[in-house]
N, C-alpha and C. Protein backbone atom coordinates (compact mmCIF):
# COMPACT_ATOMS: atom_id res chain seq x y z
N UNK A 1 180.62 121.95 242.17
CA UNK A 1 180.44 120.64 241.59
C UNK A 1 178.93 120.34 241.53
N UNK A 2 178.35 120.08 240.37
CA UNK A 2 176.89 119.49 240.00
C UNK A 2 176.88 118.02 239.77
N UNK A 3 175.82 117.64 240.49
CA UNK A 3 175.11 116.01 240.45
C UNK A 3 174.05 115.97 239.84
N UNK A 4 173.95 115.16 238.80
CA UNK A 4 173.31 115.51 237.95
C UNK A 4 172.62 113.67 238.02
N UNK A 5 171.74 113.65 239.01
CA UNK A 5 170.60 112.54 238.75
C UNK A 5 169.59 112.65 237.39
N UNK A 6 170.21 111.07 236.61
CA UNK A 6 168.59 111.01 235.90
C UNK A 6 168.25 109.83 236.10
N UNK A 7 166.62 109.94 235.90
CA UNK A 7 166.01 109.11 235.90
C UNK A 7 165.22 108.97 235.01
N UNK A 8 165.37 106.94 234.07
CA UNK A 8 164.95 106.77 233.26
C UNK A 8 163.66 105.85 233.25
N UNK A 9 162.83 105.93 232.86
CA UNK A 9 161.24 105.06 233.46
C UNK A 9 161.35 104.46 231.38
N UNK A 10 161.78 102.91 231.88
CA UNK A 10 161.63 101.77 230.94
C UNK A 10 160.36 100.95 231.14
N UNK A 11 159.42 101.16 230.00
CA UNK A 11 157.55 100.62 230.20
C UNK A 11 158.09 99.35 229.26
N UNK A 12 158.02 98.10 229.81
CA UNK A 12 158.21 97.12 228.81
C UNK A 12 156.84 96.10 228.65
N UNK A 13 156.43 96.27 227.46
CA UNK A 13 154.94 95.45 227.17
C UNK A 13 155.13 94.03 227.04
N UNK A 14 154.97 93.47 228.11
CA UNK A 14 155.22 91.78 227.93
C UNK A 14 154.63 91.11 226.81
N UNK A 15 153.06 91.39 226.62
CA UNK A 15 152.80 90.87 225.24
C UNK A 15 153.35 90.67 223.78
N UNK A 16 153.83 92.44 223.79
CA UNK A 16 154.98 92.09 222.58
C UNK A 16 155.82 90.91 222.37
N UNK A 17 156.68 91.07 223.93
CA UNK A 17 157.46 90.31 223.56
C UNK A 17 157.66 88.67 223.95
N UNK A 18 156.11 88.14 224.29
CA UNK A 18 155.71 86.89 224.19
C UNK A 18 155.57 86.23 222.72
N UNK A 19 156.56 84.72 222.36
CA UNK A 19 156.01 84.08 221.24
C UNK A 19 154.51 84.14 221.39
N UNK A 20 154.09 84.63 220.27
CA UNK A 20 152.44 83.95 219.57
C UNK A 20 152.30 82.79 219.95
N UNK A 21 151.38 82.23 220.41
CA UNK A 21 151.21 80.85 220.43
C UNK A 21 149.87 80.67 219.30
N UNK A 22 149.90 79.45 218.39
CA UNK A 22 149.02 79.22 216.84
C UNK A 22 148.44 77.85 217.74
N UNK A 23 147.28 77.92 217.69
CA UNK A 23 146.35 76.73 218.16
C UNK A 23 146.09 76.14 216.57
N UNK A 24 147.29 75.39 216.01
CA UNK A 24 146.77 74.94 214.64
C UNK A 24 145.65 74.09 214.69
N UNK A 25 144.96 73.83 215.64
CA UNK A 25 143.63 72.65 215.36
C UNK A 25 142.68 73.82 214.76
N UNK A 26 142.74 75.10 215.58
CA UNK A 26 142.27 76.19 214.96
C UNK A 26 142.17 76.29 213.66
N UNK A 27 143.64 76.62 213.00
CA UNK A 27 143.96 77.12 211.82
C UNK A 27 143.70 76.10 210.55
N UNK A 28 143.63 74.65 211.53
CA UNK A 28 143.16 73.57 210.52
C UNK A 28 141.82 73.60 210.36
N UNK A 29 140.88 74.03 210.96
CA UNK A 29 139.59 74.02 210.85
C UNK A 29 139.41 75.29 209.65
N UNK A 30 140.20 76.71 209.74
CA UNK A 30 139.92 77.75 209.05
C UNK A 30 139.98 77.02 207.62
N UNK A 31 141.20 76.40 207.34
CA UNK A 31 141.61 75.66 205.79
C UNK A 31 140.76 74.75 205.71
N UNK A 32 139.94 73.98 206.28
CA UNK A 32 138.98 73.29 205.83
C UNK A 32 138.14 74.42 205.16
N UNK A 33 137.41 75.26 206.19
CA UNK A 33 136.61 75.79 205.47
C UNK A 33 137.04 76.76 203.97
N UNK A 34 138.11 76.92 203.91
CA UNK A 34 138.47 77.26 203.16
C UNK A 34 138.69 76.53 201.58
N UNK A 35 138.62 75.48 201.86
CA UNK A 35 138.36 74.00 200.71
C UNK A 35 137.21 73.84 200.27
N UNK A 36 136.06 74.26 201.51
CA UNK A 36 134.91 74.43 201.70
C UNK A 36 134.25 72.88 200.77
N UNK A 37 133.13 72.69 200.22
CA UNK A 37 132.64 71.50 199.88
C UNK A 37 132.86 71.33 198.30
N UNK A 38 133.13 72.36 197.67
CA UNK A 38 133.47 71.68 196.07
C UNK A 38 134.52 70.79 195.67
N UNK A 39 135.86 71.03 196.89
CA UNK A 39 136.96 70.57 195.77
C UNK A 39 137.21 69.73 197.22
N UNK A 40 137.70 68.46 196.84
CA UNK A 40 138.02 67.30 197.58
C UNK A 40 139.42 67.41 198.17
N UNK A 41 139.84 66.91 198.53
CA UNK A 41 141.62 67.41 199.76
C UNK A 41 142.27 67.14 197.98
N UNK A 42 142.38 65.75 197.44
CA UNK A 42 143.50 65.44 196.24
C UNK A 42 143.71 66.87 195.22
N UNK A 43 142.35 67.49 195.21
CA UNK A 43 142.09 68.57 194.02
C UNK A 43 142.85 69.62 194.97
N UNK A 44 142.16 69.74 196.21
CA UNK A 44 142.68 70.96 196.59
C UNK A 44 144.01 71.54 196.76
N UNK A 45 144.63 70.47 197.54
CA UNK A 45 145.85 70.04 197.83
C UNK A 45 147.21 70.01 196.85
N UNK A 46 146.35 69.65 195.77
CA UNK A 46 147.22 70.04 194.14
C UNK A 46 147.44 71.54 193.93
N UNK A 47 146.30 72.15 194.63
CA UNK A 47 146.45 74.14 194.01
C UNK A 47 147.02 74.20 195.03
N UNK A 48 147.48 74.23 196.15
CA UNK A 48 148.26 74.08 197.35
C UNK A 48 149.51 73.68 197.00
N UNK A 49 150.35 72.91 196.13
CA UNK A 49 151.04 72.30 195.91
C UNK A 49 151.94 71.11 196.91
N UNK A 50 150.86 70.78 197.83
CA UNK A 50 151.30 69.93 198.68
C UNK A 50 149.88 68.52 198.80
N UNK A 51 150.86 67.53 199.02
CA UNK A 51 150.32 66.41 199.05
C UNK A 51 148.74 66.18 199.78
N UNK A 52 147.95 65.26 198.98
CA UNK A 52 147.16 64.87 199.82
C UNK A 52 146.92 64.51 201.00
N UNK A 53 148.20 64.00 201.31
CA UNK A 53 147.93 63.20 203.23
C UNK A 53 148.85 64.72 203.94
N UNK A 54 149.37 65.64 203.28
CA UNK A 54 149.78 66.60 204.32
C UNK A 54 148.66 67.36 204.50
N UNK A 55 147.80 68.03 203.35
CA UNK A 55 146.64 68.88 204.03
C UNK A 55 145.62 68.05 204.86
N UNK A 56 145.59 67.01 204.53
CA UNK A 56 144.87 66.42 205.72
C UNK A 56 145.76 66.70 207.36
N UNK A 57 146.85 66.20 207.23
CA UNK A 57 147.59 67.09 208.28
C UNK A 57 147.26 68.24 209.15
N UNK A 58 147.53 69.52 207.48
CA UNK A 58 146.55 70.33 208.29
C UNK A 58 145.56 70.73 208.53
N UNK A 59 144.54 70.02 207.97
CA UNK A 59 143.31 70.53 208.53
C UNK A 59 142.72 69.51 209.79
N UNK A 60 144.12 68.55 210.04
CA UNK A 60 143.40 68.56 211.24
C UNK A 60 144.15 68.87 212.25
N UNK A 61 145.02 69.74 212.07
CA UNK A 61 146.04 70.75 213.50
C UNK A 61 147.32 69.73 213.92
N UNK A 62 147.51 69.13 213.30
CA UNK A 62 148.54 68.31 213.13
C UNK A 62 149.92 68.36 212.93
N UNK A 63 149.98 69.61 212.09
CA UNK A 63 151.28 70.18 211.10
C UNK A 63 151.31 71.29 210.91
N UNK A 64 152.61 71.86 211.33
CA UNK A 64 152.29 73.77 211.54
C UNK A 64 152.55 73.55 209.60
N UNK A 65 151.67 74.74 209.56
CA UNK A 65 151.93 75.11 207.77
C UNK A 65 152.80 75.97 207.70
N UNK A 66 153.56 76.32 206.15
CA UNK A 66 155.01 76.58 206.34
C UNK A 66 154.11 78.20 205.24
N UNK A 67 155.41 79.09 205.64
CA UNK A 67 154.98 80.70 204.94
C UNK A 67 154.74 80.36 203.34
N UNK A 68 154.96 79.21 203.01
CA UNK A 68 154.72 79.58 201.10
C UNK A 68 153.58 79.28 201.36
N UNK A 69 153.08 78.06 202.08
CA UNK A 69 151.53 77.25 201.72
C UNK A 69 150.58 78.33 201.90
N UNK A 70 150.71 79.10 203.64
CA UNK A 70 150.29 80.30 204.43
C UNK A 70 149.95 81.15 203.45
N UNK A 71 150.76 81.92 202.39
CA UNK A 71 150.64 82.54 201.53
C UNK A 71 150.17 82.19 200.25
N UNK A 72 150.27 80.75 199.82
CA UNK A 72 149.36 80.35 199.03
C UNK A 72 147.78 80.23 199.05
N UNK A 73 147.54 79.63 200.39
CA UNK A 73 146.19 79.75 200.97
C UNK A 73 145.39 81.32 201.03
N UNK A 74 146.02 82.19 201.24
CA UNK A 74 145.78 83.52 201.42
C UNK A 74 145.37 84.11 200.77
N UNK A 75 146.10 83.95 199.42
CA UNK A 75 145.70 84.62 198.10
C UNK A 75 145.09 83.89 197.60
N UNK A 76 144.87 82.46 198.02
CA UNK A 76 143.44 81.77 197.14
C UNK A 76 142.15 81.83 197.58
N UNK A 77 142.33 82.45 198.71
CA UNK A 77 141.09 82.85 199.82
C UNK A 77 140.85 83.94 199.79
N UNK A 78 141.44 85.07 199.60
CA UNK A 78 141.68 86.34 199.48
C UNK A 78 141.54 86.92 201.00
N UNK A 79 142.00 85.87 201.67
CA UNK A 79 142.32 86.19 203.67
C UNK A 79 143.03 86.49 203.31
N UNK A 80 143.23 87.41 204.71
CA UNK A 80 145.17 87.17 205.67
C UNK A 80 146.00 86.69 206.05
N UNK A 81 147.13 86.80 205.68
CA UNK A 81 148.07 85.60 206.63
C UNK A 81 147.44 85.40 208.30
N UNK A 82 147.31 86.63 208.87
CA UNK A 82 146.44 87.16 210.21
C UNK A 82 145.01 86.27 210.71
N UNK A 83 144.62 86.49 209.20
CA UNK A 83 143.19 85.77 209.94
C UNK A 83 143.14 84.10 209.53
N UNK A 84 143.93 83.35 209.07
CA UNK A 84 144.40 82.04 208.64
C UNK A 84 145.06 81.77 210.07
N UNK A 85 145.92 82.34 211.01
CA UNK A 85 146.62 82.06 211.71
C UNK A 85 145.97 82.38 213.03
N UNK A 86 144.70 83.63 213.17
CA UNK A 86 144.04 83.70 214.40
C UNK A 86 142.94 83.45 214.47
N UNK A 87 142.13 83.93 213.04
CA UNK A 87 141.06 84.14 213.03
C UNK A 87 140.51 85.18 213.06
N UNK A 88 140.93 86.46 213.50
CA UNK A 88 140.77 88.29 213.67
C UNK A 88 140.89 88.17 212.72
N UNK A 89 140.25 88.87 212.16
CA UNK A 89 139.93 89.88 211.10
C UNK A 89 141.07 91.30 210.83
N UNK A 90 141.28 91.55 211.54
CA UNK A 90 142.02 93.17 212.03
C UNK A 90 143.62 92.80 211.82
N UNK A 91 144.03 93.92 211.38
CA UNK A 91 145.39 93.38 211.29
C UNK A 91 145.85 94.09 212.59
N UNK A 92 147.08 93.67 213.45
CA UNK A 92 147.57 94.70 214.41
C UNK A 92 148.55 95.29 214.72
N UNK A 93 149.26 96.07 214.39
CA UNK A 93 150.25 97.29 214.47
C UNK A 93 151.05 97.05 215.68
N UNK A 94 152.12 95.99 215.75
CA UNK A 94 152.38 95.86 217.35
C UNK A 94 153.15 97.43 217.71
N UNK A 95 153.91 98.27 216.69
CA UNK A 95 154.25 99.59 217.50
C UNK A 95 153.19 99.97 218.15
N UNK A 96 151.76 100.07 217.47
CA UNK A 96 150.36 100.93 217.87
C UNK A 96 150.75 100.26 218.91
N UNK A 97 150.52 98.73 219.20
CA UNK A 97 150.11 98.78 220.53
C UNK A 97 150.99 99.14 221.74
N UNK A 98 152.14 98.95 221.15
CA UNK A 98 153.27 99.55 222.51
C UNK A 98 152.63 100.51 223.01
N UNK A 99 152.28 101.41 222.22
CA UNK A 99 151.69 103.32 222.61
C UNK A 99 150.65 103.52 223.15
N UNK A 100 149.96 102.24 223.49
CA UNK A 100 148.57 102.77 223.93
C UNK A 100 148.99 102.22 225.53
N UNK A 101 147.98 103.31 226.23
CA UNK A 101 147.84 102.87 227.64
C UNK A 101 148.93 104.07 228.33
């Protein structure tokens, strides 16, 4: 008769699997600058397709922004969803990071 022990070694990366936390006062400051000084919130806010008193909202961290605006902003900026939401530059591969270490 054979006993056949295995042993399995489970590495679990807590970061992964922590919600993101979005400091929108952050992300409201990025969309300001992103309005930057030519076009006024009413103008801007129109290519946004959301109201004047909501981008004020968000640019001042007030109001999480929703994936169309996110993606509207993005491609009018020619940012990232990534760097609108952190500020990095870098995009990051969460498999990559499981693997390292």
């Amino acid at each position: 008769m054979y006993i056949c022990i295995l042993y399995v070694y489970i590495r679990v990366d807590v970061s992964v699997s922590r919600k993101a936390e979005i400091d929108w006062r952050s992300v409201g400051r990025r969309v300001r600058e992103i309005r930057g000084f030519d076009d006024n919130q009413e103008v801007f806010s129109r290519a946004l397709g959301v109201s004047q008193g909501q981008l004020s909202r968000y640019e001042r961290g007030e109001s999480e922004i929703g994936a169309a605006v996110l993606l509207r902003l993005a491609r009018k900026s020619r940012k990232t969803i990534e760097w609108l939401l952190t500020g990095d530059q870098t995009l990051k591969n969460v498999r990559d990071e499981g693997r390292k270490g």
